[in-house]
Protein backbone atom coordinates (compact mmCIF):
# COMPACT_ATOMS: atom_id res chain seq x y z
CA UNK A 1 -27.05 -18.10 0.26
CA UNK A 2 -23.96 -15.27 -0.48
CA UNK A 3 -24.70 -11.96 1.22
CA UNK A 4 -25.28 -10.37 -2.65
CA UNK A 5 -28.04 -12.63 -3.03
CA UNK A 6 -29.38 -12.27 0.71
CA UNK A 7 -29.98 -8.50 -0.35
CA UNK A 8 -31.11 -9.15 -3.78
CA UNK A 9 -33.79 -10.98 -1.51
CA UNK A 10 -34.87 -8.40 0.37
CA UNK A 11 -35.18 -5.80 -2.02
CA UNK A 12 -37.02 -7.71 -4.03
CA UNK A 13 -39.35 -8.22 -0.63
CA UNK A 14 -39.31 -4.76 0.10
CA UNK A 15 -40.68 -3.61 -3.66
CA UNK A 16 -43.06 -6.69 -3.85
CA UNK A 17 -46.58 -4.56 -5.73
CA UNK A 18 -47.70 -6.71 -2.57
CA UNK A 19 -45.78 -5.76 0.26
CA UNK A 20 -46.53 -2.08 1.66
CA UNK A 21 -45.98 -2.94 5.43
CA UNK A 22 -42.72 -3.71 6.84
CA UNK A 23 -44.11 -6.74 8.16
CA UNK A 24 -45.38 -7.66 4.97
CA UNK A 25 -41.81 -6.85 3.61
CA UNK A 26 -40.21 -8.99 6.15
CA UNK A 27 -42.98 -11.99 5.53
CA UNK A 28 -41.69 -12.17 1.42
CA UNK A 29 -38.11 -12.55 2.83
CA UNK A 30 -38.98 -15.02 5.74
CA UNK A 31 -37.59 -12.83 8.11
CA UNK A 32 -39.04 -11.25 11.21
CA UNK A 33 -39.77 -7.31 10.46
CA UNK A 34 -37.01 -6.19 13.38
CA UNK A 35 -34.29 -7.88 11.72
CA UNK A 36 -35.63 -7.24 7.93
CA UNK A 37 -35.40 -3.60 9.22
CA UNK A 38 -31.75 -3.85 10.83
CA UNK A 39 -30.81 -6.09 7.70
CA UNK A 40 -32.01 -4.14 4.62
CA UNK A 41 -30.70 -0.61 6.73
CA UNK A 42 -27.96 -1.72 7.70
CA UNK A 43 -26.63 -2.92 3.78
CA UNK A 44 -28.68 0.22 2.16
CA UNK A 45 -28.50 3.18 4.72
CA UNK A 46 -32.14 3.35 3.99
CA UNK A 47 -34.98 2.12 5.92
CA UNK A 48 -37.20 -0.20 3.97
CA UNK A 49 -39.85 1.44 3.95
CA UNK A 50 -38.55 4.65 3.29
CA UNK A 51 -36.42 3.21 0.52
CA UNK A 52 -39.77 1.79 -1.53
CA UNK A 53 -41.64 4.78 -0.76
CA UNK A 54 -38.61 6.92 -2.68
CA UNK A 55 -38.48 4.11 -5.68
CA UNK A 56 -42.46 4.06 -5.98
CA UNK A 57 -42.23 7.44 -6.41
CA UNK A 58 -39.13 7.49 -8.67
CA UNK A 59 -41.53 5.00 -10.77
CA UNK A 60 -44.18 7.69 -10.78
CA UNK A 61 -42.11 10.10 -12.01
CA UNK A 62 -41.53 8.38 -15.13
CA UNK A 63 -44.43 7.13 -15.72
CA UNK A 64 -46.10 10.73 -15.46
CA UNK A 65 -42.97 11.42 -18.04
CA UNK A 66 -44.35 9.10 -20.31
CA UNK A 67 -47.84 9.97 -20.64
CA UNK A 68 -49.50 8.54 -17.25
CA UNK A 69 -52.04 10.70 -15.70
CA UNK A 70 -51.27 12.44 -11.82
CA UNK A 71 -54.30 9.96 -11.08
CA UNK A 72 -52.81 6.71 -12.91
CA UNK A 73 -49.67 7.56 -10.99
CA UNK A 74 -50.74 7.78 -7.57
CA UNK A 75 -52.63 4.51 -7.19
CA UNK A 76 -49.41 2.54 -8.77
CA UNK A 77 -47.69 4.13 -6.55
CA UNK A 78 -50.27 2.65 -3.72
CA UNK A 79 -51.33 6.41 -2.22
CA UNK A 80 -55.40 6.06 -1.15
CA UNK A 81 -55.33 9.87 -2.30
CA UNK A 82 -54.63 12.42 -5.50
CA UNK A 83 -54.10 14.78 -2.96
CA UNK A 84 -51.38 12.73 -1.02
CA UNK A 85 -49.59 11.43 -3.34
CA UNK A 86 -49.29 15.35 -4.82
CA UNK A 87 -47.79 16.14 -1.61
CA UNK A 88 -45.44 12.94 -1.23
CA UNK A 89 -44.27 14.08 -4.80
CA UNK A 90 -44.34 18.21 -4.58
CA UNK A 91 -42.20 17.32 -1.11
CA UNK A 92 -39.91 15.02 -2.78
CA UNK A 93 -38.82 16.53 -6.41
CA UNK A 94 -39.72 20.19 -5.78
CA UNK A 95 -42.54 20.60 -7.97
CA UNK A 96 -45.94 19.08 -8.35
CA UNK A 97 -46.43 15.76 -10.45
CA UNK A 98 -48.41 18.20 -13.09
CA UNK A 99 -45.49 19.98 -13.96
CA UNK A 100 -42.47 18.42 -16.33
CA UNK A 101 -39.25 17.44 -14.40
CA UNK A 102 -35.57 17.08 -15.62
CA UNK A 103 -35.40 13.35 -14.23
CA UNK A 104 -37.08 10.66 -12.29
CA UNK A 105 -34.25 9.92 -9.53
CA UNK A 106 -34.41 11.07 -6.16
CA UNK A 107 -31.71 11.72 -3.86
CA UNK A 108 -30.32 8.29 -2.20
CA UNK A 109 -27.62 7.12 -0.08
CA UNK A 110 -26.92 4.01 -1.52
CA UNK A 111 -27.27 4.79 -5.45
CA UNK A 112 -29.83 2.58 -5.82
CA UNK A 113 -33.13 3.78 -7.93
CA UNK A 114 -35.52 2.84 -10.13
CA UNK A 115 -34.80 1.79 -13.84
CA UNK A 116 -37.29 1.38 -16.06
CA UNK A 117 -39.88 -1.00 -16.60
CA UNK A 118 -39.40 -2.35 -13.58
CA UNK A 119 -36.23 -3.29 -12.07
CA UNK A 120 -33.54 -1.39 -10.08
CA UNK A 121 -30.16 0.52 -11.09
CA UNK A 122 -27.33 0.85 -8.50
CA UNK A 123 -25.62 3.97 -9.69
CA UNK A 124 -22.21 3.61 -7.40
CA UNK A 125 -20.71 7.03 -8.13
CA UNK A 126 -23.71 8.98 -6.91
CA UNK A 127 -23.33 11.91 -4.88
CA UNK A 128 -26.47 12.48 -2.76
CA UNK A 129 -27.66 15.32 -0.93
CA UNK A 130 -26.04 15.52 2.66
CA UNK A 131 -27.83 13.61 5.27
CA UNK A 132 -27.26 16.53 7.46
CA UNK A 133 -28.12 19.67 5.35
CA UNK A 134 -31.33 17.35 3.84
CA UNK A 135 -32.46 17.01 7.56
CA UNK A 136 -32.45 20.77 8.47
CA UNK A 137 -33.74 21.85 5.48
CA UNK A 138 -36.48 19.12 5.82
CA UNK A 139 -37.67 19.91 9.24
CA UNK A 140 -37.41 23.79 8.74
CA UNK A 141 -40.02 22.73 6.18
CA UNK A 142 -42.14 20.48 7.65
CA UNK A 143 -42.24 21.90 11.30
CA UNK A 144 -43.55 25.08 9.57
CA UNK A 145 -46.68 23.15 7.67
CA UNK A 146 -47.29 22.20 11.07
CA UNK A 147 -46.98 25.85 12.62
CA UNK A 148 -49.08 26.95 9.58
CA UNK A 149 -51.56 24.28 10.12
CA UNK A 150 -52.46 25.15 13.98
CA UNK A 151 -52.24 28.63 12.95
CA UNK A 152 -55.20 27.99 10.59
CA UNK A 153 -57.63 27.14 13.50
CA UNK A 154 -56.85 30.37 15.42
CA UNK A 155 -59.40 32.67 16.09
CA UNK A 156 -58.61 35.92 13.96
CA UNK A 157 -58.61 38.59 16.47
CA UNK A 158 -56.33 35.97 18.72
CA UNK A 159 -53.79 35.30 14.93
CA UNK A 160 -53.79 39.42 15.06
CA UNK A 161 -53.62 40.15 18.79
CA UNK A 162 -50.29 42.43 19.39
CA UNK A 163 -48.73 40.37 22.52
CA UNK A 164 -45.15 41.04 22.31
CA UNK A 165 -45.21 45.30 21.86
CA UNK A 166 -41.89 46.54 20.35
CA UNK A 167 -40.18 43.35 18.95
CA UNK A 168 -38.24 43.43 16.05
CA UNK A 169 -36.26 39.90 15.09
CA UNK A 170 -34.56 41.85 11.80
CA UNK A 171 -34.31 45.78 11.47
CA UNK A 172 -35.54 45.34 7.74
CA UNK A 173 -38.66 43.46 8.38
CA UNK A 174 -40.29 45.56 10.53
CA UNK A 175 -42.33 44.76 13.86
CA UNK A 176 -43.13 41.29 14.73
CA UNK A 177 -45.44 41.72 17.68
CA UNK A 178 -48.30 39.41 17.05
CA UNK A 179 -48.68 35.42 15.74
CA UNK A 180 -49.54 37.27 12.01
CA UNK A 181 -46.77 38.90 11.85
CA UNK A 182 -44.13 36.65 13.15
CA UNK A 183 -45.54 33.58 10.82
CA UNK A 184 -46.01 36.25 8.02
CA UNK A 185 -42.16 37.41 7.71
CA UNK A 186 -40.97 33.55 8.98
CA UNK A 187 -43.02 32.39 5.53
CA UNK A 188 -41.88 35.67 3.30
CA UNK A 189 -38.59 34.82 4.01
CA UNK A 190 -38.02 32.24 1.79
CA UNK A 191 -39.84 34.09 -1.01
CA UNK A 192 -37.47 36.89 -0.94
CA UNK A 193 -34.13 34.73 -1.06
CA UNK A 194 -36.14 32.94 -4.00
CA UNK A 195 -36.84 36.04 -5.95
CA UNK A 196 -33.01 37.06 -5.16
CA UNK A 197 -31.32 34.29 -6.07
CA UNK A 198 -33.67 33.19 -9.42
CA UNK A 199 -33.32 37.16 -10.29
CA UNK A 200 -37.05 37.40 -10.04
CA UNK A 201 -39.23 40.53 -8.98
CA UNK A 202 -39.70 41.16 -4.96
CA UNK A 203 -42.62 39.50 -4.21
CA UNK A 204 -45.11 41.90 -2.58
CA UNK A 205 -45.76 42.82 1.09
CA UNK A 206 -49.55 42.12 2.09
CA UNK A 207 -50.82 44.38 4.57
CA UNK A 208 -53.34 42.10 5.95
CA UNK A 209 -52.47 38.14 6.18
CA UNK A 210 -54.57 35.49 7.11
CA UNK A 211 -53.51 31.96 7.96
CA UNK A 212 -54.44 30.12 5.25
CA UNK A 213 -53.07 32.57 3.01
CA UNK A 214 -49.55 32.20 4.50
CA UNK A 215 -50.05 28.71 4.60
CA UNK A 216 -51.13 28.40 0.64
CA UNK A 217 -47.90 30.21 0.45
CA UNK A 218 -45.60 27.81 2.21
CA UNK A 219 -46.95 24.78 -0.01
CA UNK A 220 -46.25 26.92 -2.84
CA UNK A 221 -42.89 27.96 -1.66
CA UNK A 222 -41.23 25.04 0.20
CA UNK A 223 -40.85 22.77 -2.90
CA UNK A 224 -39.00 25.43 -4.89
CA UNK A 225 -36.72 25.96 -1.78
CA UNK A 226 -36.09 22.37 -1.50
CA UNK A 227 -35.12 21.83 -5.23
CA UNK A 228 -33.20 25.14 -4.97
CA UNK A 229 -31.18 23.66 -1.82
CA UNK A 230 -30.85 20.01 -3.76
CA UNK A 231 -29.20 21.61 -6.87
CA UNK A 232 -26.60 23.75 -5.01
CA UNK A 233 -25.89 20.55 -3.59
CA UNK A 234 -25.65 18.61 -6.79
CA UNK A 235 -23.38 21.04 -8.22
CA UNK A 236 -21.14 21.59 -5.32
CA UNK A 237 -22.45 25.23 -5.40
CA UNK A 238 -22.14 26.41 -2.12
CA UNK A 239 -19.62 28.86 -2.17
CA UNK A 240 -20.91 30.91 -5.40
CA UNK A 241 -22.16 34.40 -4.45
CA UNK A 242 -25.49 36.23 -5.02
CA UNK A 243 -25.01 39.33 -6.00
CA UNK A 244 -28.27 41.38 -5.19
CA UNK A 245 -28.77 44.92 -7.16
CA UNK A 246 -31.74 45.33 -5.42
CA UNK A 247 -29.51 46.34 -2.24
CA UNK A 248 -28.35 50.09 -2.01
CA UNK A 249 -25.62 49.67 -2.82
CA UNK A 250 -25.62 46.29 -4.19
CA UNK A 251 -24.05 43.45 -1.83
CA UNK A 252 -23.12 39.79 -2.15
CA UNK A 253 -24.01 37.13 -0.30
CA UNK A 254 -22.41 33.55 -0.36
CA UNK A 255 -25.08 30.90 -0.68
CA UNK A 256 -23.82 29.19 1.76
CA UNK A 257 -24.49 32.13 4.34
CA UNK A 258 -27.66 32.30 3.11
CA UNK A 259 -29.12 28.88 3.86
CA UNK A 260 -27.52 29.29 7.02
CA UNK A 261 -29.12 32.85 7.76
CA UNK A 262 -32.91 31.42 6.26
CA UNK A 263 -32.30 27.84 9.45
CA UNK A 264 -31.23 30.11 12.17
CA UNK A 265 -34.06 32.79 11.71
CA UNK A 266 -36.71 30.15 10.72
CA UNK A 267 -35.84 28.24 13.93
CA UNK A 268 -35.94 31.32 15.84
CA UNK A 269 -39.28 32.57 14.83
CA UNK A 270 -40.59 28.61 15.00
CA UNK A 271 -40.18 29.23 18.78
CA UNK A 272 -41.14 32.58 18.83
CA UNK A 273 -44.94 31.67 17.33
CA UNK A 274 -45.23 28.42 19.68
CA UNK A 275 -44.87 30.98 22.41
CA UNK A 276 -47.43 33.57 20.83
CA UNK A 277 -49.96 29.69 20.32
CA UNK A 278 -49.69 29.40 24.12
CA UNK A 279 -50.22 33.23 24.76
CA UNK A 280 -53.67 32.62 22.72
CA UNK A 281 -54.29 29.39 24.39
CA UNK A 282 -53.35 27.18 21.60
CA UNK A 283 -51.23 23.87 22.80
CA UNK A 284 -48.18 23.35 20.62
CA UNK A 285 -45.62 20.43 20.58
CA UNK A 286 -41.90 22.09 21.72
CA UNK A 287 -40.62 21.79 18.16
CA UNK A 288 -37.69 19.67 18.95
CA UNK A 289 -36.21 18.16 15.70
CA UNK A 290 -35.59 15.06 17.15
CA UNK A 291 -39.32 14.13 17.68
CA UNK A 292 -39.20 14.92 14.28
CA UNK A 293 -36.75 12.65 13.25
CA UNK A 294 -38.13 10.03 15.18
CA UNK A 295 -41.32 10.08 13.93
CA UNK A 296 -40.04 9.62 10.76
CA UNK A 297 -38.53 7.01 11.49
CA UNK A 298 -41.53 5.58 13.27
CA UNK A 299 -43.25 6.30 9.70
CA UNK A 300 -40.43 3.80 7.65
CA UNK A 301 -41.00 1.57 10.43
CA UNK A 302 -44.69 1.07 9.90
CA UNK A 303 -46.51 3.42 7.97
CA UNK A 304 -48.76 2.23 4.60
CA UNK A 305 -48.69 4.74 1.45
């Protein structure tokens, strides 16, 4: 068998409607599922997993784009949930499966995607989103939902507690003494750069947060981000400028520097609230990225939809 027809093989193992475990992957290509794995990464640069995952929900894209229900979507793409597969897609295209897209591709490293009805297009010129920048953004993201999650079972008077008296991370966002208020400028942050750079109003300051209101927030906030940061990329973007009137006088800020400014406060404050969760007797995990990474790559390893 040729090596082009030795992968043909295992794609076609790994996007089986049958297969959704990596060991069922690996059974369809008569292969055991540690070398399936190394194989199909090694020729793709994508675990297998991970790679039908992305095409499943390439599929559902265009299916929702022609007429398939959110519902009808998710089961064919094999999610047990609405509400997961809402997340899988929010995450992934940055916006929710209920609201039109301009396309049904997904980033890749290999160009290859789903083409409709139901076979696969290798698009060999593709440009896709830097592995690196795609990482940082993604666990800024996703370590926050966790953040935002533990912060949710906090007791209110220990969320509000003032434990660090006098801190300021950033003159203009005031005091940042307590888990509220660290968590509530580490979340408004990204709305504000939003507003800037889409030219939309400031969006306003609550005086009183509560967890599940910042987290609500987040969800609503991080797929915007995330497509923001995926078309700069697409269009080679980086180095346009914002200009923002709002400032007095008005300054400009290269995009570039901004993303960079949003990772190294975010990661900052990340710390900063797993502190203030130990202060209030909460146990935290240390927020190291490459748990992170690893567990999603424990997740392409063996995880079902």
């Amino acid at each position: 068998m040729s090596d082009r027809d030795r992968l043909r093989q295992l794609l076609d193992a790994a996007l089986d409607e049958d297969n959704r475990t990596l060991g069922e992957m690996a059974d369809g290509a008569h292969s055991s599922p540690y070398h399936f794995s190394r194989l199909l990464s090694g020729a793709t640069g994508e675990a297998p997993v991970a790679m039908r995952r992305r095409l499943m929900l390439e599929r559902a894209a265009w299916q929702l784009g022609n007429g398939s229900s959110v519902t009808e979507a998710a089961w064919a793409a094999g999610y047990e949930s609405v509400e997961g597969f809402s997340r899988a897609f929010s995450r992934a295209f940055g916006h929710p499966p209920s609201s039109p897209g301009a396309g049904h591709w997904l980033p890749a490293p290999n160009g290859i995607h789903f083409h409709p009805p139901m076979s696969l297009w290798v698009h060999s010129t593709e440009q896709a989103m830097n592995p690196l920048t795609e990482q940082l953004v993604g666990h800024d993201l996703g370590d926050t939902r966790y953040l935002l999650d533990l912060a949710k079972a906090v007791d209110p008077a220990e969320f509000h507690r003032v434990r660090m008296p006098g801190l300021v991370v950033l003159a203009w966002d005031g005091p940042e003494e307590s888990l509220a208020q660290v968590l509530s400028h580490h979340v408004r942050t990204r709305e504000v750069w939003l507003a800037a750079i889409n030219g939309d109003a400031m969006p306003p300051q609550p005086e009183h947060v509560e967890a599940v209101d910042l987290w609500e927030r987040h969800e609503a906030t991080a797929p915007r981000w995330l497509a923001m940061v995926r078309d700069l990329e697409r269009r080679g973007a980086w180095d346009d400028r914002l200009i923002d009137a709002r400032c007095e006088p008005p300054e400009s800020f290269q995009l570039a520097h901004v993303l960079t400014h949003v990772l190294a406060f975010s990661a900052h404050r990340r710390l900063l609230a797993r502190h203030l969760f130990r202060a209030a007797g909460v146990e935290t995990d240390d927020g190291d990225p490459i748990g992170w990474l690893r567990s999603l790559r424990g997740e392409a390893d063996g995880e079902e939809h």
